[in-house]
N, C-alpha and C. Protein backbone atom coordinates (compact mmCIF):
# COMPACT_ATOMS: atom_id res chain seq x y z
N UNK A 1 34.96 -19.49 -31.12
CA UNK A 1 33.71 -19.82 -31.74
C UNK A 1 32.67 -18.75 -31.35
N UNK A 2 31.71 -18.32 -32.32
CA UNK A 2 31.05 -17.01 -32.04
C UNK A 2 29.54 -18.27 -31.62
N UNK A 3 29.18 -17.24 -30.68
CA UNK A 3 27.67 -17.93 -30.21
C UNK A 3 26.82 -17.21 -30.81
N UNK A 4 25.87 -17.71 -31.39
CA UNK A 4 24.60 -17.61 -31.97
C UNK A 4 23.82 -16.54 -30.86
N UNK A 5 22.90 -15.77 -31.42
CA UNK A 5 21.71 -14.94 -30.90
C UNK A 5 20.94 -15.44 -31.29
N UNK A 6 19.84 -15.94 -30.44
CA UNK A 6 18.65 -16.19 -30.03
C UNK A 6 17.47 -15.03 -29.74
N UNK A 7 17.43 -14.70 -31.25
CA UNK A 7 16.17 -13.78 -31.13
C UNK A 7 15.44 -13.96 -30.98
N UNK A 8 14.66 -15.24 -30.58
CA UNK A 8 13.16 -15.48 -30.27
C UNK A 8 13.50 -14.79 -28.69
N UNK A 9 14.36 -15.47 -28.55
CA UNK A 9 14.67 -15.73 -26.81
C UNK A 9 14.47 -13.76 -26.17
N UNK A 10 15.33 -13.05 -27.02
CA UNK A 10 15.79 -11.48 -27.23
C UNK A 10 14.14 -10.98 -26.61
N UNK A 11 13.19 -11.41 -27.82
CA UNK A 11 12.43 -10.58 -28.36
C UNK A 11 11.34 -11.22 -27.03
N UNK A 12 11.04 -12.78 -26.26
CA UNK A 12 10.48 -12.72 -25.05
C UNK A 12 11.10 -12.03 -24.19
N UNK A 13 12.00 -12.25 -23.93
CA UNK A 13 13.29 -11.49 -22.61
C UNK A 13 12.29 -9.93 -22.61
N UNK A 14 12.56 -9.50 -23.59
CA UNK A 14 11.93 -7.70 -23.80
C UNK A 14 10.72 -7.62 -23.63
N UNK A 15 9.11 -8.41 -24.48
CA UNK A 15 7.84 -8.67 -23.94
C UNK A 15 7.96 -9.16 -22.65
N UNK A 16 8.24 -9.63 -22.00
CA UNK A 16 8.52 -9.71 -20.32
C UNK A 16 8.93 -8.83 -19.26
N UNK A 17 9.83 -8.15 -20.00
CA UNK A 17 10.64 -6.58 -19.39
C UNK A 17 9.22 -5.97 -19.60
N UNK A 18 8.60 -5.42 -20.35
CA UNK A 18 7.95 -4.68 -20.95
C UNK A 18 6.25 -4.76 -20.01
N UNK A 19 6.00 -6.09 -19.99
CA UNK A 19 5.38 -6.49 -18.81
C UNK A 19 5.28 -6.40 -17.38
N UNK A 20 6.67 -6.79 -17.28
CA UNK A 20 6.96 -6.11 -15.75
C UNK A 20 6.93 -4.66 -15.67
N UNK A 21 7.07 -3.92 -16.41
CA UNK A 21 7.18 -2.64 -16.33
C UNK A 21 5.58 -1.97 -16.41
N UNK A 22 4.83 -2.38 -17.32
CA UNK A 22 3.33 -2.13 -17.11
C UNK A 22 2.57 -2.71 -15.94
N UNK A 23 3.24 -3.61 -15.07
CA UNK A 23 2.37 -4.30 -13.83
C UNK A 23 3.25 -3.11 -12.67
N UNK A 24 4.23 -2.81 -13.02
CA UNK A 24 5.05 -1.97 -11.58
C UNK A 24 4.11 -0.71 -12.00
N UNK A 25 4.17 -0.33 -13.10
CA UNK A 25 3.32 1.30 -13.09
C UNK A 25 1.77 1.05 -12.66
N UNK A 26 1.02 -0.10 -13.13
CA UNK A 26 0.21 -0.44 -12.02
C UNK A 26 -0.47 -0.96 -10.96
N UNK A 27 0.85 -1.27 -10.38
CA UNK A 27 0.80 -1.22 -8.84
C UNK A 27 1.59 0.06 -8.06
N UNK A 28 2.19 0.72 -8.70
CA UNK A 28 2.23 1.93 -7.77
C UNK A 28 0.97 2.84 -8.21
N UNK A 29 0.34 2.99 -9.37
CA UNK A 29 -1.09 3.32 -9.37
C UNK A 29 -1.68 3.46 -8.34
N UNK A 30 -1.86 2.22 -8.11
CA UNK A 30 -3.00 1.32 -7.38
C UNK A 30 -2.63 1.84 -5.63
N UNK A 31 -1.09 1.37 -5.56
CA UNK A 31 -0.81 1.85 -4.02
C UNK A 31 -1.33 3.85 -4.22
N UNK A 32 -0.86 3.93 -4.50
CA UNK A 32 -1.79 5.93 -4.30
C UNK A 32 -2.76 6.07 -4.71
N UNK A 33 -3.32 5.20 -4.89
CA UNK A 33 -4.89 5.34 -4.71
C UNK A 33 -5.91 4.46 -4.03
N UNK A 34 -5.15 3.66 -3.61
CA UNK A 34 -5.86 2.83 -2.54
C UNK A 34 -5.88 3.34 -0.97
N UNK A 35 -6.83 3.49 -0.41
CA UNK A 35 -6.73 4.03 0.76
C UNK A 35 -7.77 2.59 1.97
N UNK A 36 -7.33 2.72 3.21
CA UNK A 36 -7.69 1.95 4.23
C UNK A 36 -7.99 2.52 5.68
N UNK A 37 -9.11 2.53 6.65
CA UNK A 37 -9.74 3.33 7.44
C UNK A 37 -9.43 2.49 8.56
N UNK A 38 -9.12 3.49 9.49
CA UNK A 38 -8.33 2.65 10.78
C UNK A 38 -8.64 3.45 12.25
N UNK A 39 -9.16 2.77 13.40
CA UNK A 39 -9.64 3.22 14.06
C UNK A 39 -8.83 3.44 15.20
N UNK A 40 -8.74 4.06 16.63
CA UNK A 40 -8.29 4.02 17.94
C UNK A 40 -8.90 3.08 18.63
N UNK A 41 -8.52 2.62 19.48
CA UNK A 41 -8.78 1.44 20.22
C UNK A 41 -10.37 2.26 20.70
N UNK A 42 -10.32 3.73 21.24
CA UNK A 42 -11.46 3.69 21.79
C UNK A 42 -12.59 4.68 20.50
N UNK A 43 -12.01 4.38 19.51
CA UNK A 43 -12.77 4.91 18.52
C UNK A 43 -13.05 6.41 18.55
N UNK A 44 -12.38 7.18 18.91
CA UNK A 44 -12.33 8.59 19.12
C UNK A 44 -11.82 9.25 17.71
N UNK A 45 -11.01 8.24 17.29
CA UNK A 45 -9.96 8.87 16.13
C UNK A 45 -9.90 7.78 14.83
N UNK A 46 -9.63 8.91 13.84
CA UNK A 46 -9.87 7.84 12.49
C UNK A 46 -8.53 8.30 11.34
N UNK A 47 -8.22 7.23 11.03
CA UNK A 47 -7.40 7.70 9.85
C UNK A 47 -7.27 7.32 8.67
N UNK A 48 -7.05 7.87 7.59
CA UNK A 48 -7.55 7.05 6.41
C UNK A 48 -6.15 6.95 5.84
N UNK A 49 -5.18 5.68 5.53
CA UNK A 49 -4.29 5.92 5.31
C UNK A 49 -4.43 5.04 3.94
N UNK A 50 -2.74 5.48 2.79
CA UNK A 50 -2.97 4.53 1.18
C UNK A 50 -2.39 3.76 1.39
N UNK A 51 -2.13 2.49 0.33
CA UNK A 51 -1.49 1.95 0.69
C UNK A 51 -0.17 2.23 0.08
N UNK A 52 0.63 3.10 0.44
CA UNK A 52 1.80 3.91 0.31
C UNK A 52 1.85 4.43 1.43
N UNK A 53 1.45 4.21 2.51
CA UNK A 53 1.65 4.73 4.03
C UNK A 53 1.50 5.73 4.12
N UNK A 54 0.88 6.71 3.44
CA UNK A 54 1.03 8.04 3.35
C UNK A 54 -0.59 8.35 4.15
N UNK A 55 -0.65 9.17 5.36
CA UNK A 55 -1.70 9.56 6.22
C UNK A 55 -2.56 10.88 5.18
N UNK A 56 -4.10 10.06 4.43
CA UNK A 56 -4.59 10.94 3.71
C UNK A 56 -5.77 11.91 4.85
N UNK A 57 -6.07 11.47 5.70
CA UNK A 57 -6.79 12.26 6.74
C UNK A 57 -7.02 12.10 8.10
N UNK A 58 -7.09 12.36 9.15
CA UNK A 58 -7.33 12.22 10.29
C UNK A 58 -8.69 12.94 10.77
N UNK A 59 -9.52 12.18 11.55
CA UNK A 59 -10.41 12.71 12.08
C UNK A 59 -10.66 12.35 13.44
N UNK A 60 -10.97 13.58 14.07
CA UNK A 60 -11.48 13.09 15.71
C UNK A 60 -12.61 13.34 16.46
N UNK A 61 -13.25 12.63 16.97
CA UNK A 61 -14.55 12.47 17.13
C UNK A 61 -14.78 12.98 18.60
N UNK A 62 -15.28 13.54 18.96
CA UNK A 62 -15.85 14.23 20.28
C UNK A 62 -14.88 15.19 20.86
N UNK A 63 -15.35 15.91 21.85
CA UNK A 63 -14.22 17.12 22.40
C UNK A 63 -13.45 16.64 23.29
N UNK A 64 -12.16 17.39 22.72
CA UNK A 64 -10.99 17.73 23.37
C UNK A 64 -10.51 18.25 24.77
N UNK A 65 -11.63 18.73 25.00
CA UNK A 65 -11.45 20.08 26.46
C UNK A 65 -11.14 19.17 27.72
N UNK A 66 -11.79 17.84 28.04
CA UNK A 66 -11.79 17.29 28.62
C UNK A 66 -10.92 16.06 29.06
N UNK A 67 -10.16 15.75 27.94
CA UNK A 67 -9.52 14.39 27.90
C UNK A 67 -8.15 14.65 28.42
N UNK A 68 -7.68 13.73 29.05
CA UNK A 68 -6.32 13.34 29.30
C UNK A 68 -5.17 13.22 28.57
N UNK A 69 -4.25 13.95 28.46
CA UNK A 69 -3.34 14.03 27.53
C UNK A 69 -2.31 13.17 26.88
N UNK A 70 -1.96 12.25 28.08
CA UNK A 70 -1.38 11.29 27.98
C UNK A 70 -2.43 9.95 27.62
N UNK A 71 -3.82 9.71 27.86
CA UNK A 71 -4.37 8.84 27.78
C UNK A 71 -4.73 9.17 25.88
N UNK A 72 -5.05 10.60 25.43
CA UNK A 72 -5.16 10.79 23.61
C UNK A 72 -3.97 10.23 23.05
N UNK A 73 -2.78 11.09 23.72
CA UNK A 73 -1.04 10.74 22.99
C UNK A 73 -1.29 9.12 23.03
N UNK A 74 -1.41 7.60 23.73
CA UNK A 74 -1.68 6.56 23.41
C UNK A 74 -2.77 6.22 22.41
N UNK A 75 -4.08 6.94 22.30
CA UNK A 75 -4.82 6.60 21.24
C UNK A 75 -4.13 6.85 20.04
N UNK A 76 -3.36 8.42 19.60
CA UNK A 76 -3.01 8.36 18.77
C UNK A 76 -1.91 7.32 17.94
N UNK A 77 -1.47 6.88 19.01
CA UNK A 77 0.16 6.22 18.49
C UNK A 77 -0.50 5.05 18.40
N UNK A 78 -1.31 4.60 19.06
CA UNK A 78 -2.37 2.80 18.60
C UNK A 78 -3.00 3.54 17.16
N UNK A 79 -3.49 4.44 16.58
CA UNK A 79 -4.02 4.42 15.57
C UNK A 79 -3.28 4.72 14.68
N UNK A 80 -2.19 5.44 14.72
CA UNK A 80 -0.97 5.42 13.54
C UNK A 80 0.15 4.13 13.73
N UNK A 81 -0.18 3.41 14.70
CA UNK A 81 0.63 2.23 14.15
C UNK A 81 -0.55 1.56 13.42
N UNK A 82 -1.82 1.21 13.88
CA UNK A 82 -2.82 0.53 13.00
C UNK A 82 -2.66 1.16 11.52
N UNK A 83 -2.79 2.28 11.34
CA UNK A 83 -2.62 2.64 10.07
C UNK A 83 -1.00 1.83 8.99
N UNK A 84 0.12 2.33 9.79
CA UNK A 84 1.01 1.35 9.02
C UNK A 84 0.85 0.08 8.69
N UNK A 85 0.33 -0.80 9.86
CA UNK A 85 0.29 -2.03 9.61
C UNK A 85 -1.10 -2.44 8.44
N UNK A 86 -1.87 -1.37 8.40
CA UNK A 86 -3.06 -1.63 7.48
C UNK A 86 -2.11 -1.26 5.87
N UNK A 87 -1.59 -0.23 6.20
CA UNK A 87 -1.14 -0.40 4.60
C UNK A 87 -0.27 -1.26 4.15
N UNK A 88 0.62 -1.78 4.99
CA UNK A 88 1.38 -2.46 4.46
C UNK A 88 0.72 -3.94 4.20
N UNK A 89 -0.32 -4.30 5.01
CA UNK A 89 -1.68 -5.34 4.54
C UNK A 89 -1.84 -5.00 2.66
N UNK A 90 -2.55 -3.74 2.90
CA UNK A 90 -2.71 -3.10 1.79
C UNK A 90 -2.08 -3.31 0.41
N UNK A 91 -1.22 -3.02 0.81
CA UNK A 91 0.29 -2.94 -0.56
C UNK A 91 0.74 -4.41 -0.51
N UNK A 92 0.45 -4.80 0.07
CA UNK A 92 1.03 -6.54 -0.29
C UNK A 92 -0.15 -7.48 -0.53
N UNK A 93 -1.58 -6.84 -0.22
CA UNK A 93 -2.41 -7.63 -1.17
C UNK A 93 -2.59 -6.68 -2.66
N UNK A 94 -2.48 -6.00 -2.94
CA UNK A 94 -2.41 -5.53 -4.20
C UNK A 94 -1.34 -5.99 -5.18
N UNK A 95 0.03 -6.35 -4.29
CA UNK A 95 1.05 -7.14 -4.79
C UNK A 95 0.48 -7.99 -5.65
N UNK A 96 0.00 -9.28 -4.47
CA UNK A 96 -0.28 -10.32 -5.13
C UNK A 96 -0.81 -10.48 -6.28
N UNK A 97 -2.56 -9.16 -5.92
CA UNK A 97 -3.65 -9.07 -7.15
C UNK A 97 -2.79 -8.61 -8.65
N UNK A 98 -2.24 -7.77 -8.70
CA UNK A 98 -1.11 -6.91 -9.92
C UNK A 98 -0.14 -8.19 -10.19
N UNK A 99 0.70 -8.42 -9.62
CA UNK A 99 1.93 -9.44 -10.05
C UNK A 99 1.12 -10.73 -10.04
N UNK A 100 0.14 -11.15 -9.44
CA UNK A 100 -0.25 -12.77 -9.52
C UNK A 100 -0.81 -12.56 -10.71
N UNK A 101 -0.85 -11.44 -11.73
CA UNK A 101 -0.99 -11.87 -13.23
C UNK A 101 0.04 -12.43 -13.97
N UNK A 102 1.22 -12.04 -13.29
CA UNK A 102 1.99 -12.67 -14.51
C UNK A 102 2.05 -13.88 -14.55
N UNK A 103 1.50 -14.83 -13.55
CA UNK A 103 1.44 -16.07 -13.84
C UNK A 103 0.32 -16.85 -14.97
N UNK A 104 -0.92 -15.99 -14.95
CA UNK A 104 -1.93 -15.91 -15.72
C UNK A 104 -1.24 -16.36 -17.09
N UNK A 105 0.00 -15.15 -17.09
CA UNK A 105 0.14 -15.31 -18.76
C UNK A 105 0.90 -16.10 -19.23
């Protein structure tokens, strides 16, 4: 027995594909161009990272000549883990905002 096609069914299945595919292109948009500012515990150092984890700048605030090497190497690694954990904040509230449309529709 041959089964019937359900072209209504076809033709949502594809407006849905088609949907998902315009919400993924923007939310990876959105992740490379969203950026989040993240500090060192003692605020010496700044980083602006997207939410694509990708480190768009670093800045450091007062001189170098003086500081402890091992006491900076810990600022830095507290502010590039803050940075991961901010984007990935980042990218999973943009999730929601981008994909919590498709419930909208």
């Amino acid at each position: 027995m041959a089964r019937e096609i359900d072209e209504a069914w076809i033709e949502e299945a594809i407006d849905r594909y088609r949907r998902l595919d315009e919400l993924r292109a923007e939310f990876d948009k959105a992740v490379a161009s969203h950026s989040v500012s993240v500090h060192s515990p003692d605020d010496s150092i700044e980083v602006l990272v997207t939410a694509a984890g990708e480190i768009a700048e670093v800045h450091i605030s007062g001189s170098l000549q003086h500081r402890d090497t091992a006491e900076f190497a810990r600022e830095i690694q507290a502010v590039v883990t803050s940075a991961a954990e901010a984007a990935r904040w980042a990218r999973a509230k943009l999730h929601g905002e981008i994909f919590g449309k498709l419930k909208e529709d």
